[in-house]
Protein backbone atom coordinates (compact mmCIF):
# COMPACT_ATOMS: atom_id res chain seq x y z
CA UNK A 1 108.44 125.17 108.06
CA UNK A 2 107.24 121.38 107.10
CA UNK A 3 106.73 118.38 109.42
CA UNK A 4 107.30 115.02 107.51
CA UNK A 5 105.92 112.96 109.55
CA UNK A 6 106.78 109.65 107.76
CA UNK A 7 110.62 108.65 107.32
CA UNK A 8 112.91 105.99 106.41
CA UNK A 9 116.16 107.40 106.93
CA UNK A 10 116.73 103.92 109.51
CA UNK A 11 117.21 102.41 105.66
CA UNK A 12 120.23 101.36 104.32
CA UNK A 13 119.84 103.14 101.19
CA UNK A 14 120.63 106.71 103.17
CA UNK A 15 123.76 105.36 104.96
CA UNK A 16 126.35 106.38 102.31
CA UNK A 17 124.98 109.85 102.42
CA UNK A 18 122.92 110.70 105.51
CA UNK A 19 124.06 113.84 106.52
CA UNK A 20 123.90 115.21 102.70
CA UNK A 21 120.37 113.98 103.00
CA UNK A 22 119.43 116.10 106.03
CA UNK A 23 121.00 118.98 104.93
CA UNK A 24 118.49 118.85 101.73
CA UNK A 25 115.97 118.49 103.69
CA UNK A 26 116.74 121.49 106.31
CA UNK A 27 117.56 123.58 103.44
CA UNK A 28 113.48 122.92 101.52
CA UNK A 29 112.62 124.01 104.50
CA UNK A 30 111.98 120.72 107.32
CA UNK A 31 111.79 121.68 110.29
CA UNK A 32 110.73 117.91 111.97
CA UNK A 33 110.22 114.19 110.68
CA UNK A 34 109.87 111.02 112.50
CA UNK A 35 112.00 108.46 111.67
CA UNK A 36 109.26 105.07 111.43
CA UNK A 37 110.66 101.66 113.19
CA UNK A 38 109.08 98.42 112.32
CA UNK A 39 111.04 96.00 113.53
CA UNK A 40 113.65 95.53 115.48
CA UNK A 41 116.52 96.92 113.71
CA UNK A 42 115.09 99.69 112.63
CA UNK A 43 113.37 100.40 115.31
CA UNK A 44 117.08 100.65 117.30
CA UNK A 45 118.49 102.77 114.26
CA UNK A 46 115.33 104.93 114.63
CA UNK A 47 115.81 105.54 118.47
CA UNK A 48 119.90 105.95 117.64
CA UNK A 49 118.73 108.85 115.11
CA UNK A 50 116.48 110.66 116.92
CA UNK A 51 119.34 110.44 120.08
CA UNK A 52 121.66 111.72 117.43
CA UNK A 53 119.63 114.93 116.04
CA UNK A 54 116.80 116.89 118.39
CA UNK A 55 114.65 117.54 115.10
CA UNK A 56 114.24 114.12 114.55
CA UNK A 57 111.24 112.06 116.50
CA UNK A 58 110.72 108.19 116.31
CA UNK A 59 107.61 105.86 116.27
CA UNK A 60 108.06 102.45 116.65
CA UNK A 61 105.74 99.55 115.52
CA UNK A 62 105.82 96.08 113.74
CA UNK A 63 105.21 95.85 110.03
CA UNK A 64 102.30 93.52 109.00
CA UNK A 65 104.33 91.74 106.65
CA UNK A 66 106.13 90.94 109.54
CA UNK A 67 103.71 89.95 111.92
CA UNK A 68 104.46 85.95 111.87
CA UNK A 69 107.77 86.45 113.07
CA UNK A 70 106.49 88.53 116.31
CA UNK A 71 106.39 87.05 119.85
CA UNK A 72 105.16 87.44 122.84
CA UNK A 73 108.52 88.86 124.06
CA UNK A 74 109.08 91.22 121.13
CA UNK A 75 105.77 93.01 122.25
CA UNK A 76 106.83 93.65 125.83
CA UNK A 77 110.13 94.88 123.97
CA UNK A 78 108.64 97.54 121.80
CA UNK A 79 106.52 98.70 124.85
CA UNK A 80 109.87 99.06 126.75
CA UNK A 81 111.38 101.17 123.87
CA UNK A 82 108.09 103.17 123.43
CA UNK A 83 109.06 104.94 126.73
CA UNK A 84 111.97 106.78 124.96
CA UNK A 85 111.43 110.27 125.50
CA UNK A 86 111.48 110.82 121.93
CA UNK A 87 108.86 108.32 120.66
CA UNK A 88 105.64 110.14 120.05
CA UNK A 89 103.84 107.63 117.78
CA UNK A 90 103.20 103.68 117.88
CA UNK A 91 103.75 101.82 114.39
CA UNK A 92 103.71 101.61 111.34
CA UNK A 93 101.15 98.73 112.49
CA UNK A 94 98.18 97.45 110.27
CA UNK A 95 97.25 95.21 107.53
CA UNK A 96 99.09 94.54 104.14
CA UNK A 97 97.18 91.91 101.66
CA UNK A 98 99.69 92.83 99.04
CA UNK A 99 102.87 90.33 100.28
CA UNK A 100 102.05 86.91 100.98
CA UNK A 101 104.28 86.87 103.74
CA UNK A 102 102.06 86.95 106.82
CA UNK A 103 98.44 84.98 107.13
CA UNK A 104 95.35 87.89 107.43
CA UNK A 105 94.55 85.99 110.77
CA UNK A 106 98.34 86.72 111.94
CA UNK A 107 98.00 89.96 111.10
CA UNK A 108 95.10 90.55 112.74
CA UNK A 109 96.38 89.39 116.07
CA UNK A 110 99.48 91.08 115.93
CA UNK A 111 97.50 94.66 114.95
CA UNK A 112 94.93 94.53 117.35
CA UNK A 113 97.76 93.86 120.19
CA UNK A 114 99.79 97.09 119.31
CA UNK A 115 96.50 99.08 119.43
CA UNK A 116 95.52 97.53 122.62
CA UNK A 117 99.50 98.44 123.79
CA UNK A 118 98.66 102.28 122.09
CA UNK A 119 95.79 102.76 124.44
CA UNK A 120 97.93 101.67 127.88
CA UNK A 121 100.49 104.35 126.50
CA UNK A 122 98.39 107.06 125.28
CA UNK A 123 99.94 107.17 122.30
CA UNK A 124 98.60 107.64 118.32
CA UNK A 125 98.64 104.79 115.95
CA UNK A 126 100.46 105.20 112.23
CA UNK A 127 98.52 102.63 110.21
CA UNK A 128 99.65 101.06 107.50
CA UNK A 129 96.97 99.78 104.87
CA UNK A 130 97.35 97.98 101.93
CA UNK A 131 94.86 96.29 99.93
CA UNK A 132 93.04 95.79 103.32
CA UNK A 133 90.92 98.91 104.14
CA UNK A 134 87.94 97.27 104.90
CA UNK A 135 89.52 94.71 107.31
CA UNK A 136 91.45 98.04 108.94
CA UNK A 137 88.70 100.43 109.39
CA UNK A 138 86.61 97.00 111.09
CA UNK A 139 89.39 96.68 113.44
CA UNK A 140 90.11 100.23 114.44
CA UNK A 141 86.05 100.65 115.57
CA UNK A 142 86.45 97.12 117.42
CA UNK A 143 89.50 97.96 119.20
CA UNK A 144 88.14 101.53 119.82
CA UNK A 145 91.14 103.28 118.28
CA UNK A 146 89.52 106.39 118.04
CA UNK A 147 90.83 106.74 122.26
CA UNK A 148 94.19 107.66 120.85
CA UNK A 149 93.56 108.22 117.10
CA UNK A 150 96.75 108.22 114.43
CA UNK A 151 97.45 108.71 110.89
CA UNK A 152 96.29 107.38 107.98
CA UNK A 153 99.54 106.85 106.49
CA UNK A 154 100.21 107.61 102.78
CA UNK A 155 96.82 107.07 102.46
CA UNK A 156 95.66 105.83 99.01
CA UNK A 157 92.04 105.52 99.49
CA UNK A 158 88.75 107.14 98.49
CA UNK A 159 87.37 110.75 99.96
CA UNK A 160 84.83 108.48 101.38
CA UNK A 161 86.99 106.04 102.89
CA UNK A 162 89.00 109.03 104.26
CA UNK A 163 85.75 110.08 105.79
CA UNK A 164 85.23 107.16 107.69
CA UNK A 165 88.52 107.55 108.94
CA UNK A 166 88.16 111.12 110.29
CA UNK A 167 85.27 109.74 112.06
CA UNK A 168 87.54 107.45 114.16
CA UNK A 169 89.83 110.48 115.26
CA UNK A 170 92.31 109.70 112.54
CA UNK A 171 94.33 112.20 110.65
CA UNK A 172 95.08 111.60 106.49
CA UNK A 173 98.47 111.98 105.25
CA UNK A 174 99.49 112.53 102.22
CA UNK A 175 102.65 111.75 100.26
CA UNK A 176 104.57 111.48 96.36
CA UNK A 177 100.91 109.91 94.68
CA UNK A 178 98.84 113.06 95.00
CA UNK A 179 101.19 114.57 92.99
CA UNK A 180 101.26 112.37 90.23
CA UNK A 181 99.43 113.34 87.24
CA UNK A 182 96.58 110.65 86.68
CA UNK A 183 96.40 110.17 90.79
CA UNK A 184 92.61 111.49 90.70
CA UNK A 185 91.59 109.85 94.33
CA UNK A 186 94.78 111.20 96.65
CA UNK A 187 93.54 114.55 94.95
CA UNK A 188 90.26 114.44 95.75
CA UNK A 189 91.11 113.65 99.05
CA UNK A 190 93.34 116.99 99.53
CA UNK A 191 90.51 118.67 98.78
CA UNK A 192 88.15 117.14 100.26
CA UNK A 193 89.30 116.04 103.96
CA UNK A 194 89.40 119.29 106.20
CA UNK A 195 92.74 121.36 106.33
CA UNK A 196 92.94 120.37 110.17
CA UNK A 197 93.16 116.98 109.47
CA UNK A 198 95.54 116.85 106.75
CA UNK A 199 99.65 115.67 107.23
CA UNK A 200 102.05 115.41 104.70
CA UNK A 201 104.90 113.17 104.49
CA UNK A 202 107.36 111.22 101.92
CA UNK A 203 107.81 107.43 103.29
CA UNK A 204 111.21 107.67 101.77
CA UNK A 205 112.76 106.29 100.34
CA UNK A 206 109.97 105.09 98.79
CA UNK A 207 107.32 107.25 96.79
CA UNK A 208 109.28 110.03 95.40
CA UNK A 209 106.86 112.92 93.88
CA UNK A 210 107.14 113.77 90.72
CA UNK A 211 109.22 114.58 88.43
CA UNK A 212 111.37 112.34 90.89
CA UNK A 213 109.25 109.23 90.68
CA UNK A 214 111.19 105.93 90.68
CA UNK A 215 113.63 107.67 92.43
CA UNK A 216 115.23 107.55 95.99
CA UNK A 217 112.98 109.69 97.92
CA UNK A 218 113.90 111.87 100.15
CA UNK A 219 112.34 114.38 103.30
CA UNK A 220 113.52 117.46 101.05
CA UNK A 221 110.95 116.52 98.64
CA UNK A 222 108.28 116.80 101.29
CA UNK A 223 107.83 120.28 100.36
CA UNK A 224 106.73 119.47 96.65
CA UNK A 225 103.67 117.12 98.61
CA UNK A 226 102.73 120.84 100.11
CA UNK A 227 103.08 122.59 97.02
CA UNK A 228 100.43 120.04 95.42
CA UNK A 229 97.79 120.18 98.26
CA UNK A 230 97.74 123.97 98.42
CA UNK A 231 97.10 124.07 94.47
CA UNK A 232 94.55 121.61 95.14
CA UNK A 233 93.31 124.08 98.28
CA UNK A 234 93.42 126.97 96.89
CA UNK A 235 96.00 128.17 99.62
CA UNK A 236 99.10 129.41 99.79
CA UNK A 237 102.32 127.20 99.65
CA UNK A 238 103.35 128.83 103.28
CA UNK A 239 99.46 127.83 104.67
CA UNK A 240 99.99 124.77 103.98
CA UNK A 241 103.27 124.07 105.55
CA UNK A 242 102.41 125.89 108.28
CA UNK A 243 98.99 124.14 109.10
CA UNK A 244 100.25 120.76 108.03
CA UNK A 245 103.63 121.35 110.79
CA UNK A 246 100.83 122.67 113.32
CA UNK A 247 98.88 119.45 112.97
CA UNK A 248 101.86 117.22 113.25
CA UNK A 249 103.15 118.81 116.51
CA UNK A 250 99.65 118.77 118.02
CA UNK A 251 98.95 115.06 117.34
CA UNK A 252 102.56 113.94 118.40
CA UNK A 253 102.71 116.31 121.43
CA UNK A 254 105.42 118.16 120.06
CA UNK A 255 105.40 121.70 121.95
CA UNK A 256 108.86 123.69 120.61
């Protein structure tokens, strides 16, 4: 039983084949995802899919590389669709120095905004980070994130990094890189950060594990993420799945 608790399947790359896709992925073995929105057509296509299929959850959030496009209005908007019943999470939201598309000051704004909107809803934050962990971690003790806590999404740091963010009540998930051979820091973090803390995910389409790698991901390939930690761990393929699905459920508020 896996949780991937970081999907695409709002992208336009799974619309041929959708329902081919999901029966992969229920076939490896996943039991729940959540579908990430992060603006705001995929944030509708995430809500549509997890109307459309009851194992299928939805955060919603605005992308940092799209953070000078966001107004005042489209904040109240995503606060209005982050009372669906089904949305258990609030981004991806964050920082991304990578694409010059959005000013660090803009980005700023925008991220400490959703967190502030996180803490009026009670809800956990999915961060995304690129090339920007220092800037992230500063914000997330500022804002006082650690009142709602989140994921670490595909995280790509350092075991110390990820310590720092276990101190702020967030989670580390992992996805395709810690399976790649000469990825030594994503496997030093799976086994180093504490089995309780650990998700898994695939951020497909993007990311594929190996031997897939510069491939379409896809949720089914989740369970090869598993496979990897518990080799790291020392555990069990099923321990892993398990604990990893347990840790999901409890952060999102996921009781079935």
């Amino acid at each position: 039983m896996l949780f991937d608790t970081h999907v695409h399947l709002n992208d336009e790359q799974f619309d041929m084949d959708l329902q081919e896709v999901i029966a992969r992925a229920k076939e490896a073995g996943v039991k729940y995802m959540v579908v990430v929105g992060f603006n705001r057509p995929t944030i509708e296509r995430a809500l549509q899919l997890a109307d459309d299929y009851d194992f299928l959850y939805a955060s919603v959030g605005w992308h940092p590389v799209d953070a000078i496009n966001m107004k005042e209005a489209d904040l109240a908007w995503l606060e209005e669709k982050a009372s669906h019943p089904k949305v258990v999470a609030l981004g991806e939201m964050g920082l991304d120095y990578h694409w010059d598309t959005s000013p660090p000051d803009i980005q700023k704004k925008v991220f400490r905004k959703q967190i502030d909107l996180a803490k009026k809803l009670q809800l956990p934050i999915i961060i995304h980070n690129r090339e920007a962990t220092e800037d992230v971690i500063q914000i997330l003790r500022e804002e006082n994130a650690k009142e709602v806590g989140g994921i670490m999404h595909c995280f790509s740091g350092s075991a110390e990094t990820a310590k720092e963010c276990l101190d702020l009540n967030f989670h580390i998930s992992l996805g395709g890189p810690v399976t790649f051979k000469n990825a030594k820091k994503p496997k030093k973090v799976a086994e180093e950060v504490p089995m309780d803390r650990l998700l898994i995910e695939t951020d497909c389409p993007y990311l594929a594990p190996h031997p897939y790698r510069g491939k379409r991901n896809e949720p089914a390939y989740v369970q090869l993420v598993a496979k990897q930690i518990a080799e790291l761990k020392g555990m069990t393929y099923e321990e892993v799945a398990m604990k990893t699905t347990e840790n999901a459920k409890k952060l999102f508020g996921i009781d079935i």
